[in-house]
Each structure stands twice: as structure tokens, then as C-alpha cells.
Protein backbone atom coordinates (compact mmCIF):
# COMPACT_ATOMS: atom_id res chain seq x y z
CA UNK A 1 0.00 0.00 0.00
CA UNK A 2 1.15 3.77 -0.71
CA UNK A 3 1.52 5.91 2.10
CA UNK A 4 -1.13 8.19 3.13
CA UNK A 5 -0.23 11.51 1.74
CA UNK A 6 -3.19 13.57 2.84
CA UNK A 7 -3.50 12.88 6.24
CA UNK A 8 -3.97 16.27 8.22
CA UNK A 9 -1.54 17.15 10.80
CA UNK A 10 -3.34 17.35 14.16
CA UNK A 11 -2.23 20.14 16.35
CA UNK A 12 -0.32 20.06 19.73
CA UNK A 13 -1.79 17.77 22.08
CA UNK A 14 -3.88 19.31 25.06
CA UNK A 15 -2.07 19.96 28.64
CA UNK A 16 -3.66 17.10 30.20
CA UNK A 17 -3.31 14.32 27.70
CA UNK A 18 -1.67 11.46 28.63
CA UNK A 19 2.07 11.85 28.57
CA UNK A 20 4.98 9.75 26.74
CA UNK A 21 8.83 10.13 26.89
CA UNK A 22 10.55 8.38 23.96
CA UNK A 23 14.40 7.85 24.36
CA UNK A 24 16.46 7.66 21.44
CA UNK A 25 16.04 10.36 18.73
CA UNK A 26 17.30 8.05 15.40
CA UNK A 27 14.53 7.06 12.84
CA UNK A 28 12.96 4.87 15.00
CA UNK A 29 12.77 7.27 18.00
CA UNK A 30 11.07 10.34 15.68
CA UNK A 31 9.07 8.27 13.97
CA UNK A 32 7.44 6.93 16.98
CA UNK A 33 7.39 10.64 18.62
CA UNK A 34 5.59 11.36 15.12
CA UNK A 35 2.97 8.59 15.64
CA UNK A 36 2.09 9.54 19.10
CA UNK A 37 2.45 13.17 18.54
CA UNK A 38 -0.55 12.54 16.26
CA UNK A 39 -2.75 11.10 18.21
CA UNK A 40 -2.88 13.64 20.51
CA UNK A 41 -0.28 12.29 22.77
CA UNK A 42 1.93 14.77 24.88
CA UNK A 43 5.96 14.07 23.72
CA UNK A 44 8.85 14.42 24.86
CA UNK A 45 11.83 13.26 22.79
CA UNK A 46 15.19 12.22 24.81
CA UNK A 47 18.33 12.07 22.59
CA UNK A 48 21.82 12.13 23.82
CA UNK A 49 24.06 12.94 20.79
CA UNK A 50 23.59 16.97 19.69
CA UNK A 51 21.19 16.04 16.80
CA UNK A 52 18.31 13.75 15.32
CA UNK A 53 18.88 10.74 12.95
CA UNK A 54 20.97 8.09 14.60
CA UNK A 55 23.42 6.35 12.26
CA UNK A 56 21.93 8.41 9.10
CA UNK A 57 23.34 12.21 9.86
CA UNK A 58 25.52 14.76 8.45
CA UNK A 59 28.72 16.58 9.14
CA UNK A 60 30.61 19.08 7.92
CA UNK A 61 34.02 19.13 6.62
CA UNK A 62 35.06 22.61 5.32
CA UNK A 63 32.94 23.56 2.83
CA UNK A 64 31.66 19.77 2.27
CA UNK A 65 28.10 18.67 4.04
CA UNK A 66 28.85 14.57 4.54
CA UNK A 67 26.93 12.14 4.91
CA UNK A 68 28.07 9.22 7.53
CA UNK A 69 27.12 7.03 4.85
CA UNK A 70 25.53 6.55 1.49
CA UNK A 71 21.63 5.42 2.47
CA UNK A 72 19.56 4.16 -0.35
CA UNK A 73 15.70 2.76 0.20
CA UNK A 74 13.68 1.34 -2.33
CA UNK A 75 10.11 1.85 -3.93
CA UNK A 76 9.12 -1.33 -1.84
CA UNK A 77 9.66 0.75 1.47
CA UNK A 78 6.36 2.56 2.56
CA UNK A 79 6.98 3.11 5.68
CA UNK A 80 10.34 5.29 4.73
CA UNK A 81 8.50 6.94 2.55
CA UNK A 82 5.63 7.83 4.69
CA UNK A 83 8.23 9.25 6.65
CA UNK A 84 9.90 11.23 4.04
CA UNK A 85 6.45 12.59 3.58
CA UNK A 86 5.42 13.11 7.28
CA UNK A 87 8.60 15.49 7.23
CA UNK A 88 8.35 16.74 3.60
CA UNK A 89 11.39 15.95 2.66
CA UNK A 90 9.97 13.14 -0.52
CA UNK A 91 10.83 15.48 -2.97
CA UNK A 92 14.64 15.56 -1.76
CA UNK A 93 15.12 12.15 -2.04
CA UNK A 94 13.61 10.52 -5.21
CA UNK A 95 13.30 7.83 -6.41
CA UNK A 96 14.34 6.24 -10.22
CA UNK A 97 11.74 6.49 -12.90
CA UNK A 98 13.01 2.46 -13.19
CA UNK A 99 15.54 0.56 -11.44
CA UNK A 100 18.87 0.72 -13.53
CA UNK A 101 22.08 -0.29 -11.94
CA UNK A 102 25.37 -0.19 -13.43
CA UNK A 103 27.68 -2.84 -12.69
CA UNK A 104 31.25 -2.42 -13.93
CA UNK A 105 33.30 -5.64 -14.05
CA UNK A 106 36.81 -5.38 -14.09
CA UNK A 107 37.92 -9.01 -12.79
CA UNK A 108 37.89 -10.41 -15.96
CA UNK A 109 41.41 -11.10 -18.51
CA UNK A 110 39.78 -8.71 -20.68
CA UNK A 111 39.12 -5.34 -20.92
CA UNK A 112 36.26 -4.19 -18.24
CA UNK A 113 32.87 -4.54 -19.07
CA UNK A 114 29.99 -3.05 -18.50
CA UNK A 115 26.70 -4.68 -17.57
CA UNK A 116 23.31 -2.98 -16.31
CA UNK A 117 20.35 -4.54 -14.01
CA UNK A 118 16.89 -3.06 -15.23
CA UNK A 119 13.75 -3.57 -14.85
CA UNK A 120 10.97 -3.04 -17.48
CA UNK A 121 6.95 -1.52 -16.95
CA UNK A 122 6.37 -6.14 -17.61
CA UNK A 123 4.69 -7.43 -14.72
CA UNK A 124 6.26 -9.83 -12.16
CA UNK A 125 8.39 -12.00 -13.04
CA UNK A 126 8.73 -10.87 -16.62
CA UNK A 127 9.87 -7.16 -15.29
CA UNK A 128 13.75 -8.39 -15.08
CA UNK A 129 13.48 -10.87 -18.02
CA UNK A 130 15.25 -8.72 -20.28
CA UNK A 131 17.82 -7.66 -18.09
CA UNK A 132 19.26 -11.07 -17.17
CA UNK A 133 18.62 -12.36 -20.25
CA UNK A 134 21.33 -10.08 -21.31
CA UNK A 135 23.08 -9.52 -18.20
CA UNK A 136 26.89 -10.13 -19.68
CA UNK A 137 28.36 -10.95 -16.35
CA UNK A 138 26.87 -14.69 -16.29
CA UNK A 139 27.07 -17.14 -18.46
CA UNK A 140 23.80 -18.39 -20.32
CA UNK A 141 23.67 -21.26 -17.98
CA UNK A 142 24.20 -19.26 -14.86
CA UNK A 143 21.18 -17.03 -16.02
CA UNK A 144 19.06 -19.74 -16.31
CA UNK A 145 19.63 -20.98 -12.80
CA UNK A 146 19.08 -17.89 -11.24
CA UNK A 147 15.27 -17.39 -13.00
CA UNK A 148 15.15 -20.92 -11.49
CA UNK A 149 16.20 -19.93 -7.97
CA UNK A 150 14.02 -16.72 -8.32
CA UNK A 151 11.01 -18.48 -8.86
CA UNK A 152 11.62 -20.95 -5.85
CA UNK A 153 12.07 -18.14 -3.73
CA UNK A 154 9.57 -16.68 -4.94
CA UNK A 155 7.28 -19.57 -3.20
CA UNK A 156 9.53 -19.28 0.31
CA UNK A 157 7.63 -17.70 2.76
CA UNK A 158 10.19 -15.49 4.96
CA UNK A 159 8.88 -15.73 7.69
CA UNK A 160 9.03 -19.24 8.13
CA UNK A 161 10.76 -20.05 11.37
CA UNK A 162 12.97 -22.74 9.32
CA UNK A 163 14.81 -20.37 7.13
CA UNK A 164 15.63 -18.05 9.69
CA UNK A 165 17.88 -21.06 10.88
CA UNK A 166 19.91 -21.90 7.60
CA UNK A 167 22.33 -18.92 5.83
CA UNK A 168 21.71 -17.40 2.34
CA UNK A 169 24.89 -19.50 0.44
CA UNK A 170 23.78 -22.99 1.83
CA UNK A 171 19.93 -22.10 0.10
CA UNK A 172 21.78 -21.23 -2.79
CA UNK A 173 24.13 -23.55 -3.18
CA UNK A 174 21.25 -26.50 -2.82
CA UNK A 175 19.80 -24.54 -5.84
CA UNK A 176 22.39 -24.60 -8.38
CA UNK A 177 23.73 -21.37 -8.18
CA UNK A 178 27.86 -21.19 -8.55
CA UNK A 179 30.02 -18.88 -7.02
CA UNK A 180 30.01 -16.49 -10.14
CA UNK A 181 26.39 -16.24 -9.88
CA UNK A 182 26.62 -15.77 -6.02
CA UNK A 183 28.95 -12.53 -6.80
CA UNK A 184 27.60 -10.94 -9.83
CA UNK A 185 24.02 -11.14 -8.83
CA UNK A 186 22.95 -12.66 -5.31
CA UNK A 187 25.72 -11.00 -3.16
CA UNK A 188 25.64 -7.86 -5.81
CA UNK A 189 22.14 -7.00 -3.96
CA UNK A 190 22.21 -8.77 -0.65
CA UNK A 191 25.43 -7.62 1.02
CA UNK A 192 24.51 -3.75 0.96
CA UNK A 193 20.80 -4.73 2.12
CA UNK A 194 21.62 -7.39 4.48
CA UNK A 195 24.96 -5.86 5.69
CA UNK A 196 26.48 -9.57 5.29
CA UNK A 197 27.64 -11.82 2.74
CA UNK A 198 25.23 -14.71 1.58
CA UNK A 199 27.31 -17.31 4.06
CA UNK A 200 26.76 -15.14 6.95
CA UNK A 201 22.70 -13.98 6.21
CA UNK A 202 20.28 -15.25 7.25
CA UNK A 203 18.55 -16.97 4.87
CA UNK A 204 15.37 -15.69 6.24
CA UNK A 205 15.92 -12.26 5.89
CA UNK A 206 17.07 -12.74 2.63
CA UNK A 207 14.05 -14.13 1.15
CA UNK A 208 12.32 -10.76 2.64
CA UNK A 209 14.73 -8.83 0.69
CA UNK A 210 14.69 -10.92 -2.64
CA UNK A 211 11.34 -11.19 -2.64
CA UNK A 212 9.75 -8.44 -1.45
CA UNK A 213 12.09 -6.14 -3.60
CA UNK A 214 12.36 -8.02 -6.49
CA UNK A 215 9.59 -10.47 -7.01
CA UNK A 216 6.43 -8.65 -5.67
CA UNK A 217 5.98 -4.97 -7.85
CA UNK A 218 7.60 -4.84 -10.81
CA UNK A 219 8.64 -1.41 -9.65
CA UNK A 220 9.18 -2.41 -6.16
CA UNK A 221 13.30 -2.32 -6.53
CA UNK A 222 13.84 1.24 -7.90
CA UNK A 223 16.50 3.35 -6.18
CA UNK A 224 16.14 6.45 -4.48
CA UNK A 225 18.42 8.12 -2.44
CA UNK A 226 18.79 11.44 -0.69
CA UNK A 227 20.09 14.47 -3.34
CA UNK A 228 20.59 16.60 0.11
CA UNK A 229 22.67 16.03 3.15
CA UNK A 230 20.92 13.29 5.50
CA UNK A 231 21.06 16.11 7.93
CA UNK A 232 17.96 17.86 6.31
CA UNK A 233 15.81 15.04 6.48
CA UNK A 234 16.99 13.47 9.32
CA UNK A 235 17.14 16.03 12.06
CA UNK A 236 16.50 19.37 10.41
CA UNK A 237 12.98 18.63 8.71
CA UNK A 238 12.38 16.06 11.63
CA UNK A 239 12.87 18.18 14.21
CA UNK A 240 10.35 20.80 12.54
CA UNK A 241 7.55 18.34 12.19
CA UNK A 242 7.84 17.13 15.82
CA UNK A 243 8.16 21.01 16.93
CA UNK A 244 4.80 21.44 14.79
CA UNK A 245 3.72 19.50 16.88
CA UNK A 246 4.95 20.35 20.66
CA UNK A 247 6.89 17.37 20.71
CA UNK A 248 9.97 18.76 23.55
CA UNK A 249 13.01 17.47 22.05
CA UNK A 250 15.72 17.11 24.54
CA UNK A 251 19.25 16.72 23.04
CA UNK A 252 22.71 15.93 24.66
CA UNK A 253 19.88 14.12 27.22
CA UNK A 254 20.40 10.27 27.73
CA UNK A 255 18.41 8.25 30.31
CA UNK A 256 19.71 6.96 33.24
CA UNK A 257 16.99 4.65 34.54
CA UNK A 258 13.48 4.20 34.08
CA UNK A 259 11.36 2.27 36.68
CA UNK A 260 7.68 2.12 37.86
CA UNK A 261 5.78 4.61 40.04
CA UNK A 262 3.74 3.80 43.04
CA UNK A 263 1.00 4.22 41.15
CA UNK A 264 1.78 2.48 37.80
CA UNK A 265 3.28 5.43 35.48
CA UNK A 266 6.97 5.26 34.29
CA UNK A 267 9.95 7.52 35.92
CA UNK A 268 12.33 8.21 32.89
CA UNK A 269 15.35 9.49 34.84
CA UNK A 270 18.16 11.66 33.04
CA UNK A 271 20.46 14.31 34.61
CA UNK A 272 18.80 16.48 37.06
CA UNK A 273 15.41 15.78 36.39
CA UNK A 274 12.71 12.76 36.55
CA UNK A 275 10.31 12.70 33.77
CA UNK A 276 7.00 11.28 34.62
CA UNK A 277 5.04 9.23 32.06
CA UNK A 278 2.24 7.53 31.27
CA UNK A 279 4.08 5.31 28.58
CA UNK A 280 7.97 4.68 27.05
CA UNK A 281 9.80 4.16 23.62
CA UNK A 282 12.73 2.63 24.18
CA UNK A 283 14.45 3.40 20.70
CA UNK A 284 17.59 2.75 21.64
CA UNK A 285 20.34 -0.22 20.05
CA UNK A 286 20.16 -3.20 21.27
CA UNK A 287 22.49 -3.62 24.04
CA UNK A 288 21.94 -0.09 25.61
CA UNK A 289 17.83 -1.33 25.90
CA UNK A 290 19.04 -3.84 27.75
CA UNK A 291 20.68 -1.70 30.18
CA UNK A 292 17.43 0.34 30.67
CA UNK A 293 14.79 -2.22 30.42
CA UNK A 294 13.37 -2.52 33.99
CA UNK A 295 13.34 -5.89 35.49
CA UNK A 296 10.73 -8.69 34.07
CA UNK A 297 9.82 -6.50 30.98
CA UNK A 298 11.38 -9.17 28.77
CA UNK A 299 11.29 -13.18 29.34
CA UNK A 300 14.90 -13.47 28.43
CA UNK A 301 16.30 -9.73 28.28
CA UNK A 302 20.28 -11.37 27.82
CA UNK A 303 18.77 -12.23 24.07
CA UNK A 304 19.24 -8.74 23.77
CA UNK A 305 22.87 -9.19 24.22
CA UNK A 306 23.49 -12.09 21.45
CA UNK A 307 22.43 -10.18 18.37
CA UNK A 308 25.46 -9.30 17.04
CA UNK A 309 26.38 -5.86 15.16
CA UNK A 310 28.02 -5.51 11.72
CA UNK A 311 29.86 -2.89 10.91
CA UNK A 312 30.46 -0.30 7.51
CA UNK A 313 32.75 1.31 6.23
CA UNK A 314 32.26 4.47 3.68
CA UNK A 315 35.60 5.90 1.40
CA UNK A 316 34.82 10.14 0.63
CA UNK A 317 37.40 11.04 -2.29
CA UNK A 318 37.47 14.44 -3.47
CA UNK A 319 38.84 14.81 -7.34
CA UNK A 320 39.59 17.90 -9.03
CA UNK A 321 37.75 16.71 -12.12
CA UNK A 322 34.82 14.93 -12.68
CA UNK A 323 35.40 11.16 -13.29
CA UNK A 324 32.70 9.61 -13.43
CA UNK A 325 29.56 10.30 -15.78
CA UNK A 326 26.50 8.39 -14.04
CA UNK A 327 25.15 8.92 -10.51
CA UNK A 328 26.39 5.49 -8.66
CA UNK A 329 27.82 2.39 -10.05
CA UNK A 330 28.97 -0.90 -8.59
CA UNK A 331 31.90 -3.01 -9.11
CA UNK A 332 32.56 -7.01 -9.61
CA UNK A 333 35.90 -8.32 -9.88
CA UNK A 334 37.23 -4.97 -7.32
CA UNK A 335 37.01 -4.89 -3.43
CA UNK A 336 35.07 -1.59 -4.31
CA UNK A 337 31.51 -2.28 -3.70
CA UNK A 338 28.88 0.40 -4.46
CA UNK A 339 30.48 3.96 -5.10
CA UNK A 340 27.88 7.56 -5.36
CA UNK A 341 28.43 11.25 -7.02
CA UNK A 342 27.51 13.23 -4.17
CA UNK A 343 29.09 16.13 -5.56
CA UNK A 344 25.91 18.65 -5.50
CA UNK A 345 24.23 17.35 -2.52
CA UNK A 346 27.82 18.32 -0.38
CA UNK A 347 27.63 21.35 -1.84
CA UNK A 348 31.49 20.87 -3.13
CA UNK A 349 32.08 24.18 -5.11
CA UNK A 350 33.86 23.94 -8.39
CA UNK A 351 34.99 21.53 -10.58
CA UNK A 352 35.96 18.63 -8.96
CA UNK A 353 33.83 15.93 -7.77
CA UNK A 354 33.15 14.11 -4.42
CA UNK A 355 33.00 10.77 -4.55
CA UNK A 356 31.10 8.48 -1.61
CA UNK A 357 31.80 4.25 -1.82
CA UNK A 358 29.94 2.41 0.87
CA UNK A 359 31.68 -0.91 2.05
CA UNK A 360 29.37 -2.94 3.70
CA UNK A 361 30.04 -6.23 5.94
CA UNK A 362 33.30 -4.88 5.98
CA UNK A 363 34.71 -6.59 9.38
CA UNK A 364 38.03 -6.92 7.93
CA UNK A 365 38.46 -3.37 6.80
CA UNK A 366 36.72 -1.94 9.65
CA UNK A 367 39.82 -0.33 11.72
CA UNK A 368 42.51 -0.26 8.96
CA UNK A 369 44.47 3.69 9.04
CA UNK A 370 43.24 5.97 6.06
CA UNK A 371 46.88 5.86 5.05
CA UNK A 372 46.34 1.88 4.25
CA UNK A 373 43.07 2.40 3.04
CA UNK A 374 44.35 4.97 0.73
CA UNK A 375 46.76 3.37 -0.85
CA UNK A 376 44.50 0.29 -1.76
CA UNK A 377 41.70 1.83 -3.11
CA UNK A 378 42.67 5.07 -4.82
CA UNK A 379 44.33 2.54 -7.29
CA UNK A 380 40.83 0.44 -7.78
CA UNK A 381 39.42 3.72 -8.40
CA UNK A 382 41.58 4.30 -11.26
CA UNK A 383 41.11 0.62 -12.36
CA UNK A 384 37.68 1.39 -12.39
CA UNK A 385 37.28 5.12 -13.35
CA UNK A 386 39.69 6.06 -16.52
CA UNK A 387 39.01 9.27 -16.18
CA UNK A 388 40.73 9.44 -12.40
CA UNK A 389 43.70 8.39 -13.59
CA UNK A 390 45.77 11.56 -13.57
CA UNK A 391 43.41 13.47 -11.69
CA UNK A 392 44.30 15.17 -8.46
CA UNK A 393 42.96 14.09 -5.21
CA UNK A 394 41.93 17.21 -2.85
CA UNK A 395 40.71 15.01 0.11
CA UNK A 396 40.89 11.44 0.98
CA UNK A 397 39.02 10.66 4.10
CA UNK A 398 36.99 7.93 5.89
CA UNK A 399 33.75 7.29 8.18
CA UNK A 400 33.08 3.71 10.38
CA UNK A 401 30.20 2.50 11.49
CA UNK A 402 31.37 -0.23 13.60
CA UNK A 403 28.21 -0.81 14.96
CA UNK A 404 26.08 0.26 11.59
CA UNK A 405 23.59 -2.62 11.80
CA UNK A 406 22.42 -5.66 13.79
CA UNK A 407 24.21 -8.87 12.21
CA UNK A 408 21.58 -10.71 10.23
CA UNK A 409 23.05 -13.89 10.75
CA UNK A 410 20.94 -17.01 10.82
CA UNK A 411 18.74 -17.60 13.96
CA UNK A 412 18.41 -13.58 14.74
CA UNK A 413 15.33 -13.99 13.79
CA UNK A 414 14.22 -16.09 17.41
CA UNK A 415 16.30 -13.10 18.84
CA UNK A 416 14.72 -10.28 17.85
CA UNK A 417 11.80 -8.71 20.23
CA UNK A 418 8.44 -7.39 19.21
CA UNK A 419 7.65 -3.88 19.81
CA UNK A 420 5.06 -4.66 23.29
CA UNK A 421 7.27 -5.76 26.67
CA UNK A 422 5.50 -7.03 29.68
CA UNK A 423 5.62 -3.82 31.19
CA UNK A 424 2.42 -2.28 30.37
CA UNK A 425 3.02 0.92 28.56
CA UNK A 426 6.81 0.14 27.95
CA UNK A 427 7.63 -0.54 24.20
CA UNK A 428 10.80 -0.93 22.26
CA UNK A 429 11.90 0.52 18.44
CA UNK A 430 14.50 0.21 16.62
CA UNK A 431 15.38 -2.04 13.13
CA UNK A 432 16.90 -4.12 15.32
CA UNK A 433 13.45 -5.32 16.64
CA UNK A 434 11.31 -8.09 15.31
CA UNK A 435 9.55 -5.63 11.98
CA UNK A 436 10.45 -8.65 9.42
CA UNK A 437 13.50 -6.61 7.62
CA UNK A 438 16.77 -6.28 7.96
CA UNK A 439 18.60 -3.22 9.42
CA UNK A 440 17.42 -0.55 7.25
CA UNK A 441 15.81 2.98 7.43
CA UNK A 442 12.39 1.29 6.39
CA UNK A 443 13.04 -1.36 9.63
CA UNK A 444 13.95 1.69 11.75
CA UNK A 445 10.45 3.51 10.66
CA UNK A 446 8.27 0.26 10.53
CA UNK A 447 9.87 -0.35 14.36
CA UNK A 448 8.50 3.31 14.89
CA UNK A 449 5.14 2.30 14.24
CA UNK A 450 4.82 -0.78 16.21
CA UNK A 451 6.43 0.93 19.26
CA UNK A 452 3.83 4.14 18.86
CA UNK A 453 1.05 1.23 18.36
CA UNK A 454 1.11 -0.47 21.32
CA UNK A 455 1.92 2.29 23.54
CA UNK A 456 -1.15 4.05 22.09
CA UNK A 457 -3.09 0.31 22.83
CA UNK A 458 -1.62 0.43 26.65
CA UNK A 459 -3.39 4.12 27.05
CA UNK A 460 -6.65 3.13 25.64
CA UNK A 461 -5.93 5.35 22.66
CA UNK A 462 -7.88 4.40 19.11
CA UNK A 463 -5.05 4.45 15.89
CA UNK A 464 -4.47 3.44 12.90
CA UNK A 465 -1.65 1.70 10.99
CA UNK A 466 -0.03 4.64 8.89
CA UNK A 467 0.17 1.97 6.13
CA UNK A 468 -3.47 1.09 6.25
CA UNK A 469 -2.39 -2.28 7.24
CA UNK A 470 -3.61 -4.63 10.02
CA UNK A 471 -2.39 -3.08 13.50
């Protein structure tokens, strides 16, 4: 379902509605601040870095606006693009007419090649026929058995407890596909999505992703991605719609402790002050929940502990020419994965370019110096780019994520908590939680709205699913 675009914004809450402190001020946080905010909830919003967004923010660097990261969401994400909406901010990240992805494969004897994923107006599964028909980085046979595999996954249902206990490669392996096809096609899309490699995902979470982005809508997989610094949608837009709404945002505020009152409300405690409320959003990773989640809110609260994190890294080169011609590109036969023009959206002045690669799953790389870094993949770069060769490089630096996303490695699944604790009124957010999708902005929102849902149950409030789907 599209998201509902013509929803009125409700004003401020009243004085004496019921009250409810949400900690954590990334996606997950504002979004569920957003949700509550709207149904006439009174808000406040506890975040301890200086800003809104989480792991998707902004910097600057001298005259460049940087993103942590290069973030990308699909057509097939409705809850990311509700909130894209909810903070106007849609029309600064859009989306492709049609998915079209360069891949540039330079592993091969011969010269590099060029191949392109793309999807035609054909419906399901006829939509990608073309493209892999012609797809010049698999063999004929190797084609065939990935419409083969397609179409049995295509009958998997993700959420079935089973898969969530096997890995991606082991499915794919017992379906024909060989290590070529694996690389040029199956790990091409899953390792940025899943943040793992197909022998470390769960296999799972990788149906979701296969098959909800590329075997339900033939337009489900087009790209979009944010032409302005994360910054502006993230925190500066966000923060406007919650102020629309008298959400109090309270930054460089973490919580200490939150426990029960005497009679039944929450205590949120932070520096100085105790914030009464009638319910709590714990948006908040993983392992700091833990930490805060009273006692018997959870069964097992230590499950908390054993889902793992996965880290990314992101390369920012700075040219003083332009060298490459299309807006992002990835790479097969190069440890450069996935590499972005954000030239305009940094605001870079001139006529160079700045160039953003995101290297997910990237354990191994993780905590290498720049200098190292540097000197392996300025090289690839030129391997892949023609036009760098010779050109000067104004800025080399580097971002880490070490903790970017939860690991999505098989069982996580059984690991992963649902929005509603047994602590009446008590909720947790996050994409860490149990929405269904991997770590992603649209897990993050979807998290949001389950964590906004059954705090709004717990205070007798009516709602309804932003999505117009069951609550």
C-alpha cells in the first residue's frame, strides 16, 4: 500500500493528555514521537548525541556537508517513505523512474565490461526478463539458474521459522547457483541490504529482501536516495515536524533509569530531572535497551545481548575533475563495492567531484588507518574510473560504522523482540526489533510504528496503521 499523503496534521496535544517520553532520537525514535504526537499524545523526545537521525546524519568538513554514509531505500519501502512525507522531505530524495544499476566488471582477462540490471513496466516475473537475459556478467547457464532460484524463492515464505535457521549460500548452493552467480548477482544486492555476505545472512531475511524487492511490484526495486545532506531530512525537517507538533526534544539528554511509580506510570530518569510518564519508547540499540529495560519487561532480556552488530565502512574522495559520468555504479571483480556522485548534494564548489563508496560487511576493513586504506583503493578507483587516472585528489578521508547494523546472521530472527514488553506501557523501536527486515531505514520507521502502536493500545488510545495495514 502507498503511504497516506493527505492525512492532516493534528495540532499540539492538550495539557492534560496522557504523557509519553521516547528515548532515542534516530529514525525509529522520531518516527514513533511522530505517531504519538498525532494522536494527541503529549511528547517528549530524549536524545543524547547533539542532533536527530541516529546512524543516518551529516557533518561538515570545510565547505563539504557529509553524509556518515551513502543510504539508499527502495520503492518497496512505505513506511520510509511515509516518513519522508510526514517530514516533507519526498521530494529531496527521489526515487528512479526504473531501477537501472550499473555494474562495472573489471575481474575479468579482458578489458572491463559493462553490464546494467533493469527492470521493465512487464509485470512480475517478466519485469527483469530482459535484463538477465542479457546480463553479460553470467554465463547463459548461470542465467538460467538464477530465473530458477528466483522463482523458488519466490514460493519461500520469509517468515518461516525454518529459514531463519539456515544462511543465504547454503539455500543457494542447494539450488544450483555457482560462485560467479553468487557474486555478480545474489551477493551484488544482498550484502549492501543485508549488511552480510550470503554465508553469513540469514537466509530468512534474505528471502524478505529478494522477494519483497524483487519479485512482488515490478517497480518495487527502484533506487532512491537522498540528493541533500541526510542532515535535512533526518534532524533538520524532523525536528520541525515534531516542533509542529509540541513534541519537547531534549538533546545531549540520555536516560539513566526508568522504573515504575507507586502508582503504575513510568519515571524516565536523566540528569537532574525525573520525567514522569504515562508510557515509554525505548528506541535505543540493542544492548543499551538492555541496560534500561526494567526488570521482568522481557522473558529473556540477555537475548538482547546475542544479536550481534556488523559494521560499515564508507571511502569520501574528493577529485579535481569529474570522473565519473552516471550517478552510482557498482563493481565485480574490485574490493570496491557500491560507489555515489555526491558532488551537488555536499555542496562541493567547483569543478571537482566528491565521490562516496559504501563498504558494507566490511569486518576486515573496519579499523585499517586511512593511510592503508588509501593506498589500496585510490588505485581500484583508477582501475575502475579512466578518467581518475591523472586526476588530483583534494581530500581522501573515511567514516566507520562499527556498529552500523544488527548482524543478520541465521537464527536472529528467534532473537529479535516485538515492539510490546510485559511492562504495560513500555515498548521498544528500533530495526533491530522483530519488523520482518533487515537493518534498514524502512526497519527503523516500521519499528516506529509498532512501538507508537502499542503504547497508544496500553493508554486506551484508538489508531491506525499509517500503512493502512492490520495493527
Amino acid at each position: 500500500m502507498s503511504p497516506d499523503r493527505t492525512a492532516p496534521v493534528p495540532a499540539a496535544a492538550p495539557a492534560g493528555a496522557p504523557h509519553a517520553v521516547v528515548v532515542g532520537g534516530g529514525i525509529a525514535g522520531v518516527t514513533a514521537a511522530l505517531r504519538l504526537a498525532d494522536s494527541g499524545v503529549r511528547v517528549t523526545l530524549l536524545e543524547g548525541r547533539p542532533r536527530l537521525g541516529g546512524l543516518a546524519f551529516s557533518f561538515q568538513r570545510g565547505e563539504l556537508s557529509v553524509d556518515n554514509g551513502q543510504h539508499v531505500y527502495l520503492r518497496c519501502c512505505t513506511a520510509y517513505r511515509w516518513f519522508l512525507d510526514r517530514v516533507d522531505g519526498a521530494h529531496l530524495a527521489p526515487l528512479q523512474e526504473r531501477l537501472d544499476v550499473p555494474v562495472l566488471d573489471v575481474g575479468r582477462p579482458r578489458r572491463p565490461r559493462l553490464g546494467r540490471l533493469r527492470r521493465t513496466a512487464l509485470p512480475v516475473p517478466l519485469h527483469l526478463a530482459a535484463s538477465l537475459a542479457t546480463y553479460p556478467h553470467l554465463s547463459p547457464a548461470e542465467r538460467l539458474g538464477v530465473g530458477r532460484a528466483a522463482l523458488a524463492l519466490k514460493r519461500l515464505d520469509p517468515a518461516d521459522p525454518a529459514l531463519d535457521g539456515i544462511d543465504f549460500a547454503t539455500w543457494l548452493g542447494r539450488h544450483g547457483q555457482s560462485p560467479r552467480s553468487v557474486e555478480a548477482l545474489w551477493d551484488l544486492v544482498g550484502i549492501p541490504t543485508l549488511n552480510a555476505t550470503a554465508a553469513d545472512a540469514s537466509m530468512g531475511l534474505a528471502a524478505m529482501v529478494f522477494k519483497t524487492g524483487l519479485l512482488s511490484e515490478p517497480g518495487a526495486a527502484d533506487i532512491g536516495w537522498a540528493h541533500v545532506p541526510l542532515g535535512e531530512l533526518h534532524d533538520t525537517r524532523a525536528r520541525k515536524a515534531l516542533d509542529s507538533l509540541g513534541v519537547r526534544t531534549e538533546l545531549r539528554t540520555r536516560a539513566e533509569r526508568i522504573s515504575r511509580t507507586d502508582d503504575g506510570r513510568w519515571a524516565v530518569h536523566v540528569s537532574g530531572e525525573t520525567l514522569d510518564a504515562d508510557a515509554v519508547v525505548l528506541a535505543v540499540p540493542q544492548r543499551e535497551a538492555h541496560g534500561l529495560l526494567p526488570e521482568g519487561a522481557l522473558d529473556d532480556p540477555d537475548r538482547l545481548l546475542d544479536i550481534g552488530t556488523a559494521p560499515i565502512l564508507n571511502l569520501h574522495v574528493v577529485y579535481d575533475r569529474k570522473v565519473l559520468k552516471q550517478p552510482f555504479f557498482t563493481a565485480l571483480g574490485s574490493p570496491v563495492q557500491w560507489v555515489f556522485d555526491r558532488t551537488e548534494s555536499s555542496g562541493l564548489k567547483g569543478k571537482g567531484q566528491y565521490l562516496a563508496v559504501s563498504q558494507s560487511a566490511a569486518q576486515d576493513e573496519i579499523d585499517e588507518p586511512v593511510a592503508a586504506l588509501r593506498e589500496r583503493y585510490l588505485p581500484e578507483f583508477e582501475r575502475l574510473l579512466p578518467a581518475a587516472r591523472g586526476a588530483g585528489v583534494r581530500d581522501f578521508f573515511v567514516t566507520r560504522e562499527r556498529t552500523a547494523t544488527f548482524a543478520p546472521t541465521p537464527g536472529v530472527g528467534r532473537l529479535r523482540p516485538a515492539a510490546r514488553t510485559r511492562a504495560p506501557g513500555l515498548a521498544l523501536a528500533g530495526a533491530w526489533t522483530a519488523t520482518g527486515w533487515p537493518a534498514t531505514m524502512e526497519s527503523a520507521v516500521r519499528s516506529g510504528f509498532s512501538a507508537a502502536g502499542a503504547a497508544l493500545s496500553a493508554l486506551g488510545r484508538p489508531h491506525e496503521h499509517p500503512l493502512q495495514e492490520a495493527v
